[in-house]
C-alpha atoms as a PDB file:
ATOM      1  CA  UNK A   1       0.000   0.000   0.000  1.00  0.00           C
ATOM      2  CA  UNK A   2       1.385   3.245  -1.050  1.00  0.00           C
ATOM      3  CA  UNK A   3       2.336   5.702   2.189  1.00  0.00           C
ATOM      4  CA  UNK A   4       1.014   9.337   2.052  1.00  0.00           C
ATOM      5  CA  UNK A   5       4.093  10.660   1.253  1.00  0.00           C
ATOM      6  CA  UNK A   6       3.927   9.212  -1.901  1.00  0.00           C
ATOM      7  CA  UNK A   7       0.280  10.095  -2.383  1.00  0.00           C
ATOM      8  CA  UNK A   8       1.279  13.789  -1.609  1.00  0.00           C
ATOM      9  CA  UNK A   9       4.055  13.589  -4.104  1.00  0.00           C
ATOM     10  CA  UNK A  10       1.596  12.429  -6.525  1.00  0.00           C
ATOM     11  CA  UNK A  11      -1.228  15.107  -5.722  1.00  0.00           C
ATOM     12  CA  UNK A  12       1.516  18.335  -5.395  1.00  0.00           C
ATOM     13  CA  UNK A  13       3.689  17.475  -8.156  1.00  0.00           C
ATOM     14  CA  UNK A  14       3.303  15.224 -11.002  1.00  0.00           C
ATOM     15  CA  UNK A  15       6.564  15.537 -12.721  1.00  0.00           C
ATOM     16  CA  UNK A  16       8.541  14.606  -9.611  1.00  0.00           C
ATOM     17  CA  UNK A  17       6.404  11.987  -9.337  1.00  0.00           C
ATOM     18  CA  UNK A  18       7.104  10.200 -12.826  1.00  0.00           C
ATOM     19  CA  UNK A  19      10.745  11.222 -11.969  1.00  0.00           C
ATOM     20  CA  UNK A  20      10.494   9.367  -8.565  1.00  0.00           C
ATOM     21  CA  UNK A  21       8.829   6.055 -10.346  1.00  0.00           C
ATOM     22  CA  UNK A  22      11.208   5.751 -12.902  1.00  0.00           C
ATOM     23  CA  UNK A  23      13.984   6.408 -10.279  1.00  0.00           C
ATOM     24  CA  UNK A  24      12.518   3.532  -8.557  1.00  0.00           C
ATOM     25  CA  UNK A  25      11.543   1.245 -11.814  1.00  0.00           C
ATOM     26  CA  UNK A  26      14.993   1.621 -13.184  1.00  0.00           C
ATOM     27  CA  UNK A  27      16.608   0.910  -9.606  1.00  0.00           C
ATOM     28  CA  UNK A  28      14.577  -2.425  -9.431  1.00  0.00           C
ATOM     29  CA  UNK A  29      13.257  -0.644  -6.277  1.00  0.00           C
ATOM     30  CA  UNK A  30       9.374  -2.281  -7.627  1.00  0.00           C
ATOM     31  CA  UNK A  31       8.074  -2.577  -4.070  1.00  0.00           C
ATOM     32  CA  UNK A  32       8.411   1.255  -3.600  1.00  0.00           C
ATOM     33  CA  UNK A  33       6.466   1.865  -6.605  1.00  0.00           C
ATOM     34  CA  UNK A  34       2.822   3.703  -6.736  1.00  0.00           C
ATOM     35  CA  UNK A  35       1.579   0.845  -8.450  1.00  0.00           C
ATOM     36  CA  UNK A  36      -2.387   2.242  -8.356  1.00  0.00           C
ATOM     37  CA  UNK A  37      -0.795   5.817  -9.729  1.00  0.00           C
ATOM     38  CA  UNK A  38       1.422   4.246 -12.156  1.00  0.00           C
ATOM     39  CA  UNK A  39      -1.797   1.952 -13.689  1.00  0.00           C
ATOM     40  CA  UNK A  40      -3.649   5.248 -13.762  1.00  0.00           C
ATOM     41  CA  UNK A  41      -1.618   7.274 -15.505  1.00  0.00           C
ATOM     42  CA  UNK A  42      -1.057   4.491 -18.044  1.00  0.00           C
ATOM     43  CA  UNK A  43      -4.613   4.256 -18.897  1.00  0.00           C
ATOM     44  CA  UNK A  44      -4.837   7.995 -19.319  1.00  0.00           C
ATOM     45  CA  UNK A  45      -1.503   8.059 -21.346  1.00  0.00           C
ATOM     46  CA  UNK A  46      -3.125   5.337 -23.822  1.00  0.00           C
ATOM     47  CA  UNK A  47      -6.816   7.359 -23.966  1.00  0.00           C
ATOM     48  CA  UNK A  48      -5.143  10.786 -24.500  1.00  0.00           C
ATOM     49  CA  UNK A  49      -3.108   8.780 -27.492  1.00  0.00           C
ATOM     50  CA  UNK A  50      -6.980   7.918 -29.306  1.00  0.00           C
ATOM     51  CA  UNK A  51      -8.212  11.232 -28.489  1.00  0.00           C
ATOM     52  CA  UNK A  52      -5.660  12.526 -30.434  1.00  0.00           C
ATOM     53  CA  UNK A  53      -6.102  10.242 -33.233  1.00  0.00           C
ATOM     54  CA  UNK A  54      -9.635  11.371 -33.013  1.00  0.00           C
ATOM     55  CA  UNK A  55      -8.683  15.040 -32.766  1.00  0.00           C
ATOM     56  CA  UNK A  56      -6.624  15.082 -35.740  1.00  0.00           C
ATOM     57  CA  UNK A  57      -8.806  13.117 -37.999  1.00  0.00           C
ATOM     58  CA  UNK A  58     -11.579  15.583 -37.796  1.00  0.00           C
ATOM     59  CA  UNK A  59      -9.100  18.186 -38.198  1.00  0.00           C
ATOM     60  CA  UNK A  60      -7.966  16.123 -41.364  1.00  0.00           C
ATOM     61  CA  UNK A  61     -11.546  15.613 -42.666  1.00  0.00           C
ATOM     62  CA  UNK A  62     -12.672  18.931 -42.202  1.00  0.00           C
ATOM     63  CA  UNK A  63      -9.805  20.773 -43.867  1.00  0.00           C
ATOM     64  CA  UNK A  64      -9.715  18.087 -46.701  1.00  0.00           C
ATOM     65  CA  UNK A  65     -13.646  18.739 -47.260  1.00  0.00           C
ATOM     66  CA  UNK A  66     -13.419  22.339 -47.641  1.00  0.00           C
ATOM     67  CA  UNK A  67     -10.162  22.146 -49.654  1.00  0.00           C
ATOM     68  CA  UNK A  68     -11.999  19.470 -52.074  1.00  0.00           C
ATOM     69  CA  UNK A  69     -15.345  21.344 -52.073  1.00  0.00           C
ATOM     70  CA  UNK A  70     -15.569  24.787 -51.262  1.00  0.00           C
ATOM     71  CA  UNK A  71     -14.662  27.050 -54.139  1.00  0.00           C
ATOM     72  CA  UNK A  72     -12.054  29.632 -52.156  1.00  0.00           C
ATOM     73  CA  UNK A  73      -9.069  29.585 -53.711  1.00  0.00           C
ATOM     74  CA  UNK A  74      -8.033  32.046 -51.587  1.00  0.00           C
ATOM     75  CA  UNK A  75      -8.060  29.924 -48.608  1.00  0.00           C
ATOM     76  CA  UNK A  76      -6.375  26.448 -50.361  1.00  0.00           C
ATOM     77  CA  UNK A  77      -2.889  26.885 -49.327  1.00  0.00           C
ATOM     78  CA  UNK A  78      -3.686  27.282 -45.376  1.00  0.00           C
ATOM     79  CA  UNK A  79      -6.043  24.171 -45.917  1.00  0.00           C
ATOM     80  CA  UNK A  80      -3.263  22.643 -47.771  1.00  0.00           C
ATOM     81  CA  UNK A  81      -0.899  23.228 -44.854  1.00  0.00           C
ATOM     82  CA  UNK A  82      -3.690  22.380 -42.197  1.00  0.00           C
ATOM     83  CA  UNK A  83      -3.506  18.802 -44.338  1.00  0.00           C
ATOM     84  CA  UNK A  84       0.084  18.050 -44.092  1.00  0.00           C
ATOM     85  CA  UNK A  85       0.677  19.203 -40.564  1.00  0.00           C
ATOM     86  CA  UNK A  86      -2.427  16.679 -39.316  1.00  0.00           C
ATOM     87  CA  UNK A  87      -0.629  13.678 -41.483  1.00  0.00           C
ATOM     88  CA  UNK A  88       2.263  14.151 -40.596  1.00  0.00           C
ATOM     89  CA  UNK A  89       1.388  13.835 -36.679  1.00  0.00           C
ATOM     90  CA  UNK A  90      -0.936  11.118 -37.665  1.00  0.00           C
ATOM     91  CA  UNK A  91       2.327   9.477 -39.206  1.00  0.00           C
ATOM     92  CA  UNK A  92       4.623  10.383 -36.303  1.00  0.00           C
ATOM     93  CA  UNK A  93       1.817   8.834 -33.711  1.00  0.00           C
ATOM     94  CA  UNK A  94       1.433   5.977 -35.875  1.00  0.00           C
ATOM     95  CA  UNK A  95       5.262   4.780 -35.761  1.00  0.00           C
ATOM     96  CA  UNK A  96       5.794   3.859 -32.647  1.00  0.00           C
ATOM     97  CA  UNK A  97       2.315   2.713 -32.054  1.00  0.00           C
ATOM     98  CA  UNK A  98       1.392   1.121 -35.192  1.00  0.00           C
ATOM     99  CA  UNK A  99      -1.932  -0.327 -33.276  1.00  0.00           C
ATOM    100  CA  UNK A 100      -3.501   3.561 -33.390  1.00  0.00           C
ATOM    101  CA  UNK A 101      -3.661   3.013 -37.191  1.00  0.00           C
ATOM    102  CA  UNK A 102      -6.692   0.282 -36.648  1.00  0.00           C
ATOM    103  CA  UNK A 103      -8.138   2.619 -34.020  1.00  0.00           C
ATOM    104  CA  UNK A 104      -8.357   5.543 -36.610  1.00  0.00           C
ATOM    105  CA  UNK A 105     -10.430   3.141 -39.024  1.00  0.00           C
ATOM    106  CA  UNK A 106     -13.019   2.733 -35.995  1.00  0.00           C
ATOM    107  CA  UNK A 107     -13.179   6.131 -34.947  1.00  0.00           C
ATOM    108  CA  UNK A 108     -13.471   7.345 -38.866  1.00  0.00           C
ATOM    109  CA  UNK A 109     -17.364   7.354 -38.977  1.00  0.00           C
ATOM    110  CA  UNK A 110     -17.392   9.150 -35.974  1.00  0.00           C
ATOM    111  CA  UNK A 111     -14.568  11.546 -36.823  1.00  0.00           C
ATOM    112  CA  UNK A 112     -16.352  11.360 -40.632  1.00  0.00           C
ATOM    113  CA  UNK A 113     -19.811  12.889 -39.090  1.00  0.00           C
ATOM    114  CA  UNK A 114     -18.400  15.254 -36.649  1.00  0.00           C
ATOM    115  CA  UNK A 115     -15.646  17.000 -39.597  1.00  0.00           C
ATOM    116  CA  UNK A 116     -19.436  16.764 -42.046  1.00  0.00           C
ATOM    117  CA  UNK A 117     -21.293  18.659 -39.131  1.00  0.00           C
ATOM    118  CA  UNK A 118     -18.911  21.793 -38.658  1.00  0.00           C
ATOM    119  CA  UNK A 119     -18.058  22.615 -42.122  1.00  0.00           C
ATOM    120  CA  UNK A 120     -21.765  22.313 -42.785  1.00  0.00           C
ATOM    121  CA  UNK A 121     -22.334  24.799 -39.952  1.00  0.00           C
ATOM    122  CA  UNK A 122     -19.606  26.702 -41.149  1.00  0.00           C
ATOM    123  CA  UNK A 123     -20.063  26.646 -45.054  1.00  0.00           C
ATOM    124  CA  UNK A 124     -24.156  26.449 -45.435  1.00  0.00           C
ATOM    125  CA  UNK A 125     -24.062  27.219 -49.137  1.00  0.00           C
ATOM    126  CA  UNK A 126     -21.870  24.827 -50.149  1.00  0.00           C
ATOM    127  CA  UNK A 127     -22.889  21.107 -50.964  1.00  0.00           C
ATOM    128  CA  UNK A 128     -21.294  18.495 -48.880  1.00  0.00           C
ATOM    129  CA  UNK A 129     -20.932  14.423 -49.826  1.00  0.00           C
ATOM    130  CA  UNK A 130     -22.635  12.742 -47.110  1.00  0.00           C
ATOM    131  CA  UNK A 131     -20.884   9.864 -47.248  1.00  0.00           C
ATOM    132  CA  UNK A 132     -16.872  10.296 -48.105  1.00  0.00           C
ATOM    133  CA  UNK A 133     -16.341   9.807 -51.568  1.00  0.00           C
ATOM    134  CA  UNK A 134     -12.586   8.422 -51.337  1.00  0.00           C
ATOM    135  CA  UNK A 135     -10.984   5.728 -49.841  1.00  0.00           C
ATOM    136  CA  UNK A 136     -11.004   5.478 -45.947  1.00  0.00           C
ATOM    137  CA  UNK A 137      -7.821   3.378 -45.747  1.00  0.00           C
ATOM    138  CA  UNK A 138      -5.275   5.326 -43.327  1.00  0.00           C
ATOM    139  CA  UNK A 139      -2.609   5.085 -46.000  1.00  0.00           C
ATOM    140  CA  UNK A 140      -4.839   7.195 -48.425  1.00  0.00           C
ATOM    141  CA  UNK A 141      -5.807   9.438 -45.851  1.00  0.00           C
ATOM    142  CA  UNK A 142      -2.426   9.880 -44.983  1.00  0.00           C
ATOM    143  CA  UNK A 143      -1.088  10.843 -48.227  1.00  0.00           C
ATOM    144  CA  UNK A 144      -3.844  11.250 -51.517  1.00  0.00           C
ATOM    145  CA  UNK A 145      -3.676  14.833 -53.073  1.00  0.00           C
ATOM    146  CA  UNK A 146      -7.720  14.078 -53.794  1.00  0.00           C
ATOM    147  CA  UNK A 147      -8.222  17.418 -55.405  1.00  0.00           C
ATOM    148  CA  UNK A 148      -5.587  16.943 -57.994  1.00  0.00           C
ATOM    149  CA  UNK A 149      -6.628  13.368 -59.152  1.00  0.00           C
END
């Protein structure tokens, strides 16, 4: 059972904390270690990981929608950018965790219906797909120009 010196550590400052348990991890020093903390902050390290993947797949959707459908040429370039800064931290999240690539097909209906709803809101006179048109394979979504094909 953890003592409450190690609770306060936890509760006052997080970074010594994770200093402290890897202190103690690398030392072999497991009995010392705030296992109930440590789960926690696992679990929250692995759900901020999908919320991300979320996050930047509706980004990705929404900027690839209005760069693909609404006529402001004006505006391409930043949604161009928008595009290639969300793949390539899709890519870089991707690497070492090559498992987040399945868990962005799941989440793409959700992140598909979410990007639909704000550019909607945001773009009323323009004419949205309801369904997307293109492939929803992570690889395609990661790197097809599908305004120039």
């Amino acid at each position: 059972m953890p003592s409450v010196a190690k609770l306060s550590l936890y509760d006052t400052d997080l970074t010594l904390w994770f200093a402290d348990t890897l202190a103690k991890l690398r030392g072999g020093n497991f009995s010392e270690v705030d296992v109930m903390h440590l789960i926690e902050e696992i679990e929250g390290l692995a759900g901020r990981e999908r919320n991300e993947i979320e996050s930047r797949l509706d980004v990705l959707l929404s900027h690839l929608l209005k760069r693909l459908y609404v006529d402001s040429p004006y505006d391409y370039r930043g949604w161009e950018n928008t595009i290639r800064e969300q793949r390539k931290q899709l890519r870089r999240m991707f690497k070492p965790s090559p498992s987040l690539r399945q868990y962005a097909q799941e989440v793409f209906p959700e992140a598909w219906q979410d990007a639909l709803a704000d550019v909607e809101a945001n773009y009323p006179d323009t004419m949205f797909p309801h369904e997307w048109p293109y492939s929803r394979t992570v690889e395609s979504l990661l790197s097809a120009s599908f305004w120039t094909s």
